[in-house]
C-alpha atoms as a PDB file:
ATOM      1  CA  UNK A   1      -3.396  18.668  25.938  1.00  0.00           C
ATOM      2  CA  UNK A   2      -4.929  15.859  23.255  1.00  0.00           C
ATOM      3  CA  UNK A   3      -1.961  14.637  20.842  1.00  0.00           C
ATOM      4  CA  UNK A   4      -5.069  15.814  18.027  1.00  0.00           C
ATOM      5  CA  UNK A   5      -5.128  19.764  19.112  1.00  0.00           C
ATOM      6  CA  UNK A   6      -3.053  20.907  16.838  1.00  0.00           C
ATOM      7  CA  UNK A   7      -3.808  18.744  13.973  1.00  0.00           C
ATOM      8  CA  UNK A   8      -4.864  20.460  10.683  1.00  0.00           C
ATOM      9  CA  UNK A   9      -6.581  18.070   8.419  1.00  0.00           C
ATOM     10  CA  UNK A  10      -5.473  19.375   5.178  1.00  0.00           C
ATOM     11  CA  UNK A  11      -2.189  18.411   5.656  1.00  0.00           C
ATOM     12  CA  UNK A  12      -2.480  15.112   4.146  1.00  0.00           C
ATOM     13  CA  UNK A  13      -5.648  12.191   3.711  1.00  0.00           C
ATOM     14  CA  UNK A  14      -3.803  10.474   7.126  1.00  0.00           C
ATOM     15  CA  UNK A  15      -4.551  13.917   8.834  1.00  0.00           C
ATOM     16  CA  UNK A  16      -7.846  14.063   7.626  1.00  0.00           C
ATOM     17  CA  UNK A  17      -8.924  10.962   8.514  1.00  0.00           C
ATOM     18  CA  UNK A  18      -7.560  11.675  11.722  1.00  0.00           C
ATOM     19  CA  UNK A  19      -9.805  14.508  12.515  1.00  0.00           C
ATOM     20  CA  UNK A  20     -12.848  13.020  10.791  1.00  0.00           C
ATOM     21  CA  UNK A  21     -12.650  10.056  12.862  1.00  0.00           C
ATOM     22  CA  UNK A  22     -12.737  12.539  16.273  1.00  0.00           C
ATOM     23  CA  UNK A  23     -14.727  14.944  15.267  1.00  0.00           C
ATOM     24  CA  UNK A  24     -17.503  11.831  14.554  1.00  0.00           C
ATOM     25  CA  UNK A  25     -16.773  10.193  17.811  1.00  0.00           C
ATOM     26  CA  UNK A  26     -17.198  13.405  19.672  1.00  0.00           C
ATOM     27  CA  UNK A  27     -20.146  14.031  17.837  1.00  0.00           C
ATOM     28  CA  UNK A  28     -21.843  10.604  18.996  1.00  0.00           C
ATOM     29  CA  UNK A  29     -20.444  11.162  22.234  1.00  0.00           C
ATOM     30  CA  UNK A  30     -18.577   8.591  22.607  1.00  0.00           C
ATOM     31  CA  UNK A  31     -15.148   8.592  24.647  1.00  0.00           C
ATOM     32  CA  UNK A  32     -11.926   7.453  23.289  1.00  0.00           C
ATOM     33  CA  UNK A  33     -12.051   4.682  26.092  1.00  0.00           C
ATOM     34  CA  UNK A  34     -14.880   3.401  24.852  1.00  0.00           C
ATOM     35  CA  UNK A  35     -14.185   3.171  21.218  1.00  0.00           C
ATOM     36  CA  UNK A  36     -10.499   2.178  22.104  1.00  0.00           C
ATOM     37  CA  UNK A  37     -12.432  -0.644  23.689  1.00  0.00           C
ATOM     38  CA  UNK A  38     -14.681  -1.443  21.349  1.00  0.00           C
ATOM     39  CA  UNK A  39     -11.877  -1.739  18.900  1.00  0.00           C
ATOM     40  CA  UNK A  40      -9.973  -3.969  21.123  1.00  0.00           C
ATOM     41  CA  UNK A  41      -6.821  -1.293  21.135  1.00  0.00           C
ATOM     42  CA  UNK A  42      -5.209   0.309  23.700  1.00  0.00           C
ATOM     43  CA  UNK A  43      -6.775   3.950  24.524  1.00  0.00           C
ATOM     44  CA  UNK A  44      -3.327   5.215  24.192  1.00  0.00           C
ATOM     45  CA  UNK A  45      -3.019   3.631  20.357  1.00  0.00           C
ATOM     46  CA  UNK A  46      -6.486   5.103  19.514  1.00  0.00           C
ATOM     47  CA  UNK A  47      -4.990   8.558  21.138  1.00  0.00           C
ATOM     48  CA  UNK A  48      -2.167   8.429  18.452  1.00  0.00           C
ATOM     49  CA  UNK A  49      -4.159   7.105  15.446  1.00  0.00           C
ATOM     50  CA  UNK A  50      -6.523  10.614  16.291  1.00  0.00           C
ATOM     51  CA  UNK A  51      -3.268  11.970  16.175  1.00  0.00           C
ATOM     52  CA  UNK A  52      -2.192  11.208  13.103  1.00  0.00           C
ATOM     53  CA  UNK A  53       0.920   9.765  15.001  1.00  0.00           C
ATOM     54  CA  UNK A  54      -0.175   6.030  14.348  1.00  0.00           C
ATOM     55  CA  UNK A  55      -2.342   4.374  11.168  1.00  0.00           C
ATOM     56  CA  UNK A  56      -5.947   3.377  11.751  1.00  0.00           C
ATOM     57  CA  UNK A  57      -6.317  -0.282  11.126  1.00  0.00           C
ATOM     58  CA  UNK A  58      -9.111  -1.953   8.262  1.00  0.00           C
ATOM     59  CA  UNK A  59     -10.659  -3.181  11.323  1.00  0.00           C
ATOM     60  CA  UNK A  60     -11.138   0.390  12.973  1.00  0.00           C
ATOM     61  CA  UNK A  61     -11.906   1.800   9.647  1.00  0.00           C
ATOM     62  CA  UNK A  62     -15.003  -0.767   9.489  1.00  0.00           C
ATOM     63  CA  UNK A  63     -16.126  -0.037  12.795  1.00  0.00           C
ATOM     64  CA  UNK A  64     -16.154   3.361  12.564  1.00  0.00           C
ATOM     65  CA  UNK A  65     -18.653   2.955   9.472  1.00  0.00           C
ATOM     66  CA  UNK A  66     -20.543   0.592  11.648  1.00  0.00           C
ATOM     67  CA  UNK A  67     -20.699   2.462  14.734  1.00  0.00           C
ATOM     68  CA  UNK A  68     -21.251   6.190  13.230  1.00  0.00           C
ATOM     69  CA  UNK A  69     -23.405   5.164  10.283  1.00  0.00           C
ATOM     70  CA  UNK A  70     -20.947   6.583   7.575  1.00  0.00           C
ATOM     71  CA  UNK A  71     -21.508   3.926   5.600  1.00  0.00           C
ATOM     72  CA  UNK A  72     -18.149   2.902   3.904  1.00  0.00           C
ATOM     73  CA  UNK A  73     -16.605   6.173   4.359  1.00  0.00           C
ATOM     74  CA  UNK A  74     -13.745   5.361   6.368  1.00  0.00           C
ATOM     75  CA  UNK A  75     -13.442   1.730   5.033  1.00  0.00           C
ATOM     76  CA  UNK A  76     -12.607   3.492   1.788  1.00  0.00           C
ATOM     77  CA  UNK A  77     -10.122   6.618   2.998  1.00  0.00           C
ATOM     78  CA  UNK A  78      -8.502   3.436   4.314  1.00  0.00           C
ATOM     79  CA  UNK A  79      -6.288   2.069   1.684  1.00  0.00           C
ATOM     80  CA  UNK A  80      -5.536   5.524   0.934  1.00  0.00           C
ATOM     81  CA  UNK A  81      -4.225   6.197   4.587  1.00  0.00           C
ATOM     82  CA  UNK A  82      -2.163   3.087   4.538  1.00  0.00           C
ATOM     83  CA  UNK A  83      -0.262   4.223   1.953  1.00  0.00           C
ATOM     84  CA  UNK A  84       1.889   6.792   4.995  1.00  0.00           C
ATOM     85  CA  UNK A  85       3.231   3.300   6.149  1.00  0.00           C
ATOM     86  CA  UNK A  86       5.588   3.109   2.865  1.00  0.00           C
ATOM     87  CA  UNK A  87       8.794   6.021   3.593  1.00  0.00           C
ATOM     88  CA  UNK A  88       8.335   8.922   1.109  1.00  0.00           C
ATOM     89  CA  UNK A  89      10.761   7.924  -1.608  1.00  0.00           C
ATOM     90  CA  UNK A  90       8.535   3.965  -1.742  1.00  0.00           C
ATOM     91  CA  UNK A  91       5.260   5.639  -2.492  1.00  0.00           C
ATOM     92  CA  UNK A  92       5.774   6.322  -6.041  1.00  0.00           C
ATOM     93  CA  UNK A  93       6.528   2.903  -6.710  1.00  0.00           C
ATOM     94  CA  UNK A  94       3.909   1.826  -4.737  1.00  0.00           C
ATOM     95  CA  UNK A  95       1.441   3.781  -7.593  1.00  0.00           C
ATOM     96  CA  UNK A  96       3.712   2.415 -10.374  1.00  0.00           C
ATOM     97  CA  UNK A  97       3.376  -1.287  -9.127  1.00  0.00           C
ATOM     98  CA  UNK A  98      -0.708  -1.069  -8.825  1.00  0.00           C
ATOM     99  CA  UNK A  99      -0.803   0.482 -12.286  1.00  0.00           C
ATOM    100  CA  UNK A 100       1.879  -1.985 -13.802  1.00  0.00           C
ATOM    101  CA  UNK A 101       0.237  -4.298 -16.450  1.00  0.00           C
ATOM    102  CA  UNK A 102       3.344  -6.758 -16.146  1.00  0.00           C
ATOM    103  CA  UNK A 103       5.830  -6.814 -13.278  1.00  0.00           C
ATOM    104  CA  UNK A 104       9.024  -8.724 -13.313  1.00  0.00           C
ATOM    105  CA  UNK A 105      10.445  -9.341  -9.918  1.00  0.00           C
ATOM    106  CA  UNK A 106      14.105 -10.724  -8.763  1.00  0.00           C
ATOM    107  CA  UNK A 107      15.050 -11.453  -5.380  1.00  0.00           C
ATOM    108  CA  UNK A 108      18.404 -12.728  -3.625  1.00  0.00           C
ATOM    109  CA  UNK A 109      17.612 -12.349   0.191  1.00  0.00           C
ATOM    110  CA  UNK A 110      13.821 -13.018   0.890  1.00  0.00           C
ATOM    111  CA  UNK A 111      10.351 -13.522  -0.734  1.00  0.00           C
ATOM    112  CA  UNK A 112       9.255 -10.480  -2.909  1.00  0.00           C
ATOM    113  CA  UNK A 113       6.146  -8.412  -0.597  1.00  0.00           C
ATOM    114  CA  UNK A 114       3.650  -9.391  -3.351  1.00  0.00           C
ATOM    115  CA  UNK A 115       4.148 -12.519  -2.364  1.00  0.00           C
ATOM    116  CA  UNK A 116       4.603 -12.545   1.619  1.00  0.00           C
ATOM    117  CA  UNK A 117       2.818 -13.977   4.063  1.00  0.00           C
ATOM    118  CA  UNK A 118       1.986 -11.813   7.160  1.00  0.00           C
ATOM    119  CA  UNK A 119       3.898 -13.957   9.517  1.00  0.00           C
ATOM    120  CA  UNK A 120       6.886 -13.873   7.070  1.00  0.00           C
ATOM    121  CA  UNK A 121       6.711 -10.138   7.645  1.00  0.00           C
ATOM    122  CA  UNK A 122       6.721  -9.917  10.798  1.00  0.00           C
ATOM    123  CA  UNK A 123      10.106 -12.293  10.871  1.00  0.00           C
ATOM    124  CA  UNK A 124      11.722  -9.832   8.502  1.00  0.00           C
ATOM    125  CA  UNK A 125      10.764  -6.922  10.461  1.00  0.00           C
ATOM    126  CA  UNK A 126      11.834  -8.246  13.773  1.00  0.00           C
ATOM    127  CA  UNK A 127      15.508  -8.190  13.301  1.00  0.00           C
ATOM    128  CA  UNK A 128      15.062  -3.831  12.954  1.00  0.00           C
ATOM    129  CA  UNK A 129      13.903  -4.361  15.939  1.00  0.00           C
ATOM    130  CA  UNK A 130      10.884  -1.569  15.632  1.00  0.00           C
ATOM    131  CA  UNK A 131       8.114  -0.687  17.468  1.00  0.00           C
ATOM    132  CA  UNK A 132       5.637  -2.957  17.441  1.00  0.00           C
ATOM    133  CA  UNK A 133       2.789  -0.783  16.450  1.00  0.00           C
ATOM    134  CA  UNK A 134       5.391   0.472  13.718  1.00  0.00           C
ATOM    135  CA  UNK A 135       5.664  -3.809  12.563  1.00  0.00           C
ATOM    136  CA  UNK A 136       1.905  -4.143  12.361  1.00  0.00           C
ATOM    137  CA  UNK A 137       1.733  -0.547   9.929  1.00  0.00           C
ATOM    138  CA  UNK A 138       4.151  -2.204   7.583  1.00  0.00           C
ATOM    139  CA  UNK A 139       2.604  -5.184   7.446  1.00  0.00           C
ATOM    140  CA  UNK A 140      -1.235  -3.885   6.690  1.00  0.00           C
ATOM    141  CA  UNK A 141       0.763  -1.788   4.116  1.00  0.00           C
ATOM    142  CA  UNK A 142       2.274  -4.963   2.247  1.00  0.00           C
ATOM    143  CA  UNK A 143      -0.770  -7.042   2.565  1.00  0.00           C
ATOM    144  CA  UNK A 144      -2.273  -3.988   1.338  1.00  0.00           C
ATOM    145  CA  UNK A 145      -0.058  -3.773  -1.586  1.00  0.00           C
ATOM    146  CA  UNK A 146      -0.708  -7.439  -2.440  1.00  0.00           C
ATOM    147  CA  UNK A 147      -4.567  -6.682  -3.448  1.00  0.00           C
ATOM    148  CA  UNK A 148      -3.402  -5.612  -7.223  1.00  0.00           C
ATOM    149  CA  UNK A 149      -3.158  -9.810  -7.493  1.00  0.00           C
ATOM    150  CA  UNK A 150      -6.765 -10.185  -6.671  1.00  0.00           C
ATOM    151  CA  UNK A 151      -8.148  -7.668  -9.154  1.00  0.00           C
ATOM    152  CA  UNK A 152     -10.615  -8.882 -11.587  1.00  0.00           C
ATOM    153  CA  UNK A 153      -7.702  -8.246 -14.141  1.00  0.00           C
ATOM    154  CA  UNK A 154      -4.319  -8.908 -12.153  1.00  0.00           C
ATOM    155  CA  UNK A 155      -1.160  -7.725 -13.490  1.00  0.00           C
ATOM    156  CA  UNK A 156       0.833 -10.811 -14.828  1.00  0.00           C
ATOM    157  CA  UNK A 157       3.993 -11.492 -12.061  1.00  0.00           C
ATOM    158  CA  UNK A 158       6.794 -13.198 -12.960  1.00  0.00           C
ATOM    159  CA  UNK A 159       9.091 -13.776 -10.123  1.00  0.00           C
ATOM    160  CA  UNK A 160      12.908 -15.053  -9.776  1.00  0.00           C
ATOM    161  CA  UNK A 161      14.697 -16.282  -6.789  1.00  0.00           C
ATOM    162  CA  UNK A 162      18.015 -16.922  -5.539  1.00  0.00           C
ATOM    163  CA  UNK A 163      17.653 -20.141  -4.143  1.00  0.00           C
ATOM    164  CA  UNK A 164      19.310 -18.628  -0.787  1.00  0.00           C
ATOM    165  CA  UNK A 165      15.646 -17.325  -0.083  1.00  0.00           C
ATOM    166  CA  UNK A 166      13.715 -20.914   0.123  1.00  0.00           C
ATOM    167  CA  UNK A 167      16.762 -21.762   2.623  1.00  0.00           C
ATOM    168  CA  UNK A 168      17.225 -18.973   4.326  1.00  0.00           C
ATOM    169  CA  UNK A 169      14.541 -19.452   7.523  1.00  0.00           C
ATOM    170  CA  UNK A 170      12.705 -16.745   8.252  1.00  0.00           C
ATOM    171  CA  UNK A 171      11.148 -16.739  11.656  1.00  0.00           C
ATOM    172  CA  UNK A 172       9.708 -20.207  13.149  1.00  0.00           C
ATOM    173  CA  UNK A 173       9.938 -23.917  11.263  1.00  0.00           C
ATOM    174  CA  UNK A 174       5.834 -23.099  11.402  1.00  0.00           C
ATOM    175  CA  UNK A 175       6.365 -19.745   9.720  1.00  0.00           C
ATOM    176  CA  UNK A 176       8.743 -20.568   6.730  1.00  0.00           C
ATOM    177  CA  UNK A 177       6.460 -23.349   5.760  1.00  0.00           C
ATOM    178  CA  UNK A 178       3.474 -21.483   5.215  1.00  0.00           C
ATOM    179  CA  UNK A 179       5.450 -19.314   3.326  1.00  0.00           C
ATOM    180  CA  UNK A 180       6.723 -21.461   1.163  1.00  0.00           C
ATOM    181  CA  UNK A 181       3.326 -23.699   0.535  1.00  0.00           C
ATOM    182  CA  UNK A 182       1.929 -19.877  -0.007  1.00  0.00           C
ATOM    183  CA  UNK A 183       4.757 -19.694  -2.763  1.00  0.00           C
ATOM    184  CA  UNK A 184       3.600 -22.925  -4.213  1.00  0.00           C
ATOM    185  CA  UNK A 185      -0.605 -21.612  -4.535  1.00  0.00           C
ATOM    186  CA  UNK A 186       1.110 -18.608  -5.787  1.00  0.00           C
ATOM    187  CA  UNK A 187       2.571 -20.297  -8.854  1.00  0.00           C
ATOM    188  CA  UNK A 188      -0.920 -22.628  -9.371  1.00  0.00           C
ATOM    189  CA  UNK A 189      -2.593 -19.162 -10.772  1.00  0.00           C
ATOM    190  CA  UNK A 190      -2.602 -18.705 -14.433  1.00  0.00           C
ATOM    191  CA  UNK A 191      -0.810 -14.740 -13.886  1.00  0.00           C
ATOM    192  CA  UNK A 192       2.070 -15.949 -11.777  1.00  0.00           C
ATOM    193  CA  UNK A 193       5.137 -17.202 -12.513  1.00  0.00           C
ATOM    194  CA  UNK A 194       7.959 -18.177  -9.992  1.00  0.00           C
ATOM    195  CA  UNK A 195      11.514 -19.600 -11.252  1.00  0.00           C
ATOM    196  CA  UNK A 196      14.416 -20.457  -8.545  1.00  0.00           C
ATOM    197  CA  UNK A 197      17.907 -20.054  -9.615  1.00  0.00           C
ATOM    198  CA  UNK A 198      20.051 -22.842  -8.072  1.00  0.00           C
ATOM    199  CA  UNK A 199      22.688 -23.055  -6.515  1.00  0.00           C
ATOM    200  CA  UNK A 200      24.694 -24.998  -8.658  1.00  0.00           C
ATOM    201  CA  UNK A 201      24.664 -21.996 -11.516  1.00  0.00           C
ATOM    202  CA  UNK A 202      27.047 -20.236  -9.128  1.00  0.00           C
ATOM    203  CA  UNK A 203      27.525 -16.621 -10.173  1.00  0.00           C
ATOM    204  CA  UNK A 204      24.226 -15.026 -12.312  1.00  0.00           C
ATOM    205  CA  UNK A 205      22.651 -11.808 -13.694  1.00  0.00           C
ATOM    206  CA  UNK A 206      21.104 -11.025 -10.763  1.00  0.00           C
ATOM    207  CA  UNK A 207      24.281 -10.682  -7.796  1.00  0.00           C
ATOM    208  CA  UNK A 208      24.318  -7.021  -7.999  1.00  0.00           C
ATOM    209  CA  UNK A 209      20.971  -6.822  -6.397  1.00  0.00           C
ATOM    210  CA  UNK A 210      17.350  -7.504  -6.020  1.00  0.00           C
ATOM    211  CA  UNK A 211      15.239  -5.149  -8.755  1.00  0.00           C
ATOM    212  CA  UNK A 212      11.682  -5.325 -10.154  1.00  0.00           C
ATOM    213  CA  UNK A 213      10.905  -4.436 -13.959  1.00  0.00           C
ATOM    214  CA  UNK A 214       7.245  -3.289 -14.657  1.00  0.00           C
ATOM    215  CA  UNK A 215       5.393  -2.879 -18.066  1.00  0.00           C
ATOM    216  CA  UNK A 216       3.279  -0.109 -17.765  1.00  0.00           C
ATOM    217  CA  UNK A 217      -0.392   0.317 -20.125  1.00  0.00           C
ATOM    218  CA  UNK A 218       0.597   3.816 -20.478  1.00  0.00           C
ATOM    219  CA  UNK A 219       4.281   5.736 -20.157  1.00  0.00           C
ATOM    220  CA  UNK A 220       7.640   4.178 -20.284  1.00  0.00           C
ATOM    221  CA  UNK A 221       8.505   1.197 -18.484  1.00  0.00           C
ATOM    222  CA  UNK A 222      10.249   1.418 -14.947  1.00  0.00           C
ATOM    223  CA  UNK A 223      12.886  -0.267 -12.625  1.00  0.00           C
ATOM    224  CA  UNK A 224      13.268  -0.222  -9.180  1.00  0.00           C
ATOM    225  CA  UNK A 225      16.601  -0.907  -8.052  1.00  0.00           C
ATOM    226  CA  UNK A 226      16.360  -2.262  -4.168  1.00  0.00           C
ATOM    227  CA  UNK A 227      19.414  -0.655  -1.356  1.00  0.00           C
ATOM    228  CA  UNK A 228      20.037  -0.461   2.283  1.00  0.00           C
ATOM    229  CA  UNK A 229      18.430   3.040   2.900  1.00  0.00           C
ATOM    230  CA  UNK A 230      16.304   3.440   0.042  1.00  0.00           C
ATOM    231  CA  UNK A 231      15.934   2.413  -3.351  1.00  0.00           C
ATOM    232  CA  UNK A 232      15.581   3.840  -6.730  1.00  0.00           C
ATOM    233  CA  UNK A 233      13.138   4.106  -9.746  1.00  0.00           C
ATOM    234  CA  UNK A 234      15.231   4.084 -13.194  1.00  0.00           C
ATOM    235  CA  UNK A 235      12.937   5.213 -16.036  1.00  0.00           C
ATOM    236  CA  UNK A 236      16.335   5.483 -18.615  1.00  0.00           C
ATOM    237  CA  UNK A 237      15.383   3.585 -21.571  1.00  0.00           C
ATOM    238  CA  UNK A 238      19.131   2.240 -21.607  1.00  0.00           C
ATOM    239  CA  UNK A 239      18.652   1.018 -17.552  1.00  0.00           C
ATOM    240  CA  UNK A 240      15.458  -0.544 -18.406  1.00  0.00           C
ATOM    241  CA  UNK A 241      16.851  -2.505 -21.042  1.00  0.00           C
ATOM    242  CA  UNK A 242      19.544  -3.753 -18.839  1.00  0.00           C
ATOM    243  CA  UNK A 243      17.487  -4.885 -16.160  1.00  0.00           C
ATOM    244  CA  UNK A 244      15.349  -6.702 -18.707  1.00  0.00           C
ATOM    245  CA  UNK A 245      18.113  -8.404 -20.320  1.00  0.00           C
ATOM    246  CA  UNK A 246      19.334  -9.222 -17.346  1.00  0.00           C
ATOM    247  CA  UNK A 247      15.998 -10.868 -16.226  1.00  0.00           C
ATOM    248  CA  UNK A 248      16.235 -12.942 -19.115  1.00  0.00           C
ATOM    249  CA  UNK A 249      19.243 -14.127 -18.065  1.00  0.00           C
ATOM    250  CA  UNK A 250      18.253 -15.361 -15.005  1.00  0.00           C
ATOM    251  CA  UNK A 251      14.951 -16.680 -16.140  1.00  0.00           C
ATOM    252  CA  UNK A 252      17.507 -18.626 -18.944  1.00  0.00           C
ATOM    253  CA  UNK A 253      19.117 -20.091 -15.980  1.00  0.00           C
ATOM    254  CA  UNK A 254      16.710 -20.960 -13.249  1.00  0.00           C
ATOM    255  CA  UNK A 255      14.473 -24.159 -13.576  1.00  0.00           C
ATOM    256  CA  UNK A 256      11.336 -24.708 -15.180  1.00  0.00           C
ATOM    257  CA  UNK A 257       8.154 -23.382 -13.374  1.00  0.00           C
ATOM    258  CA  UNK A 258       7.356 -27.075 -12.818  1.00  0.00           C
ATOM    259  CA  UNK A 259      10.971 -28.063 -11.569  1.00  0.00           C
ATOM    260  CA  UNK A 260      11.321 -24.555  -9.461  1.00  0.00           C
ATOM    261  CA  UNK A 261       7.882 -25.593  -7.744  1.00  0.00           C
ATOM    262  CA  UNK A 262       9.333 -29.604  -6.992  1.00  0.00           C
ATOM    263  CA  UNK A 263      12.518 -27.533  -5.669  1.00  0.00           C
ATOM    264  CA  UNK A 264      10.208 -25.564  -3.110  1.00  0.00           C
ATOM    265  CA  UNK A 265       8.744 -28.777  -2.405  1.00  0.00           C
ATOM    266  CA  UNK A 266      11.848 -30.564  -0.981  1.00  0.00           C
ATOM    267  CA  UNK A 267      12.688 -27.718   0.926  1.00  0.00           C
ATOM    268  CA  UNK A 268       9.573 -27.825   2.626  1.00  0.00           C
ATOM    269  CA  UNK A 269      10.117 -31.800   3.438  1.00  0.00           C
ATOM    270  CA  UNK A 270      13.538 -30.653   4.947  1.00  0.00           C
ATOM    271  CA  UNK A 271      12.030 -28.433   7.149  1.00  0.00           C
ATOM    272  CA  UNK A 272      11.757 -29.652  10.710  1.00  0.00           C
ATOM    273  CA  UNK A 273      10.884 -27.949  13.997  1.00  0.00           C
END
């Protein structure tokens, strides 16, 4: 019996597309093989994605338009689908972050995902040790998350880091760099900020954790409080104003845009293979 014979598409827009995407195929009569093929995927992946047990890919998505004449109708249930790659307790900040007029974003460990490269992902991800289908979902999900900075009107980002994350290597010599020249075009747009705090100011605002503030056009600003299993969103007027006075600590104490940027630089000439 098909993984899909059971699957009810009402249950959610990931179990919808699902059965959309079969029912279509079947309809054209096309086998799985061939459109696994045709997508350059394993039959077994494709088997799963009809499932609902996997996430369709943009690339599927756009060749499912192509090849059934839907037009843009799966391209667009896309980003919507992706969204099942985030765990449950993410996804509302994932809809708080995309409507956020101004986010404000402090990190100890590693490069905020707005920011990430998909390499640099990948590098993170591989020390969970997860499936590798399950690596690729999160990283179409981040990239995914990263189009609010290509909107005609971008939120405005302001982003602090530890200077443990320019050090700490993530993945290959090959992979860190592009990360951190991507860091560098980053900070050339006019919405983006980036600050590093250095080492030298020892103990800071921020060594309780990594958290991201965001401005909202309409409610009460939020903050989301990174941890191991999961993390939180704070909407108490009192924790919000602690985690913005405590951003303007840090900001108070990292270099200057221009001198974080130079710091990046010399990291990147220390670099070697």
């Amino acid at each position: 019996m098909a993984y899909a014979d059971d699957l009810d598409p009402s249950d959610s827009v990931l179990s919808f597309y699902a059965t959309d995407l079969r029912r279509r195929r079947e309809a054209a009569g096309m086998s799985q093989r061939a459109l696994a093929k045709a997508a350059l995927m394993a039959p077994s992946l494709l088997n799963k994605i009809e499932a609902a047990k996997r996430l369709p890919t943009r690339e599927l998505s756009a060749l499912a338009d192509e090849t059934f004449g839907t037009i843009d109708h799966f391209t667009r249930l896309w980003p919507l689908v992706i969204r099942y790659a985030y765990p449950k307790w993410f996804r509302p900040f994932v809809d708080l972050e995309a409507a956020a007029a101004a986010i404000r974003s402090f990190e100890a460990q590693v490069v905020p995902g707005l920011l990430q490269t998909e390499d640099y992902t990948r590098a993170i991800l591989a020390g969970r040790r997860l499936d590798l289908d399950r690596v690729e979902e999160i990283v179409a999900a981040r990239m995914e998350r990263q189009h609010i900075l290509k909107r005609e009107s971008p939120p405005e980002l302001w982003v602090v880091l530890d200077e443990n994350v320019l050090r700490r290597r993530m993945g290959s010599v090959d992979v860190m760099r592009a990360q951190l020249e991507h860091l560098i075009t980053a900070a050339e747009l006019p919405t983006t900020v980036i600050q590093v705090v250095p080492y030298d100011v020892g103990g800071h605002a921020g060594v309780g954790g990594p958290f991201a503030a965001l401005t909202l056009d309409e409610g009460p600003d939020v903050v989301y409080v990174d941890g191991f299993l999961q993390g939180q969103i704070l909407a108490e007027p009192q924790s919000v104003k602690d985690a913005l006075r405590a951003y303007d600590l840090l900001s108070a104490v990292s270099l200057s845009p221009r001198r974080s940027m130079d710091l990046v630089a010399d990291v990147l000439k220390d670099l070697r293979p």
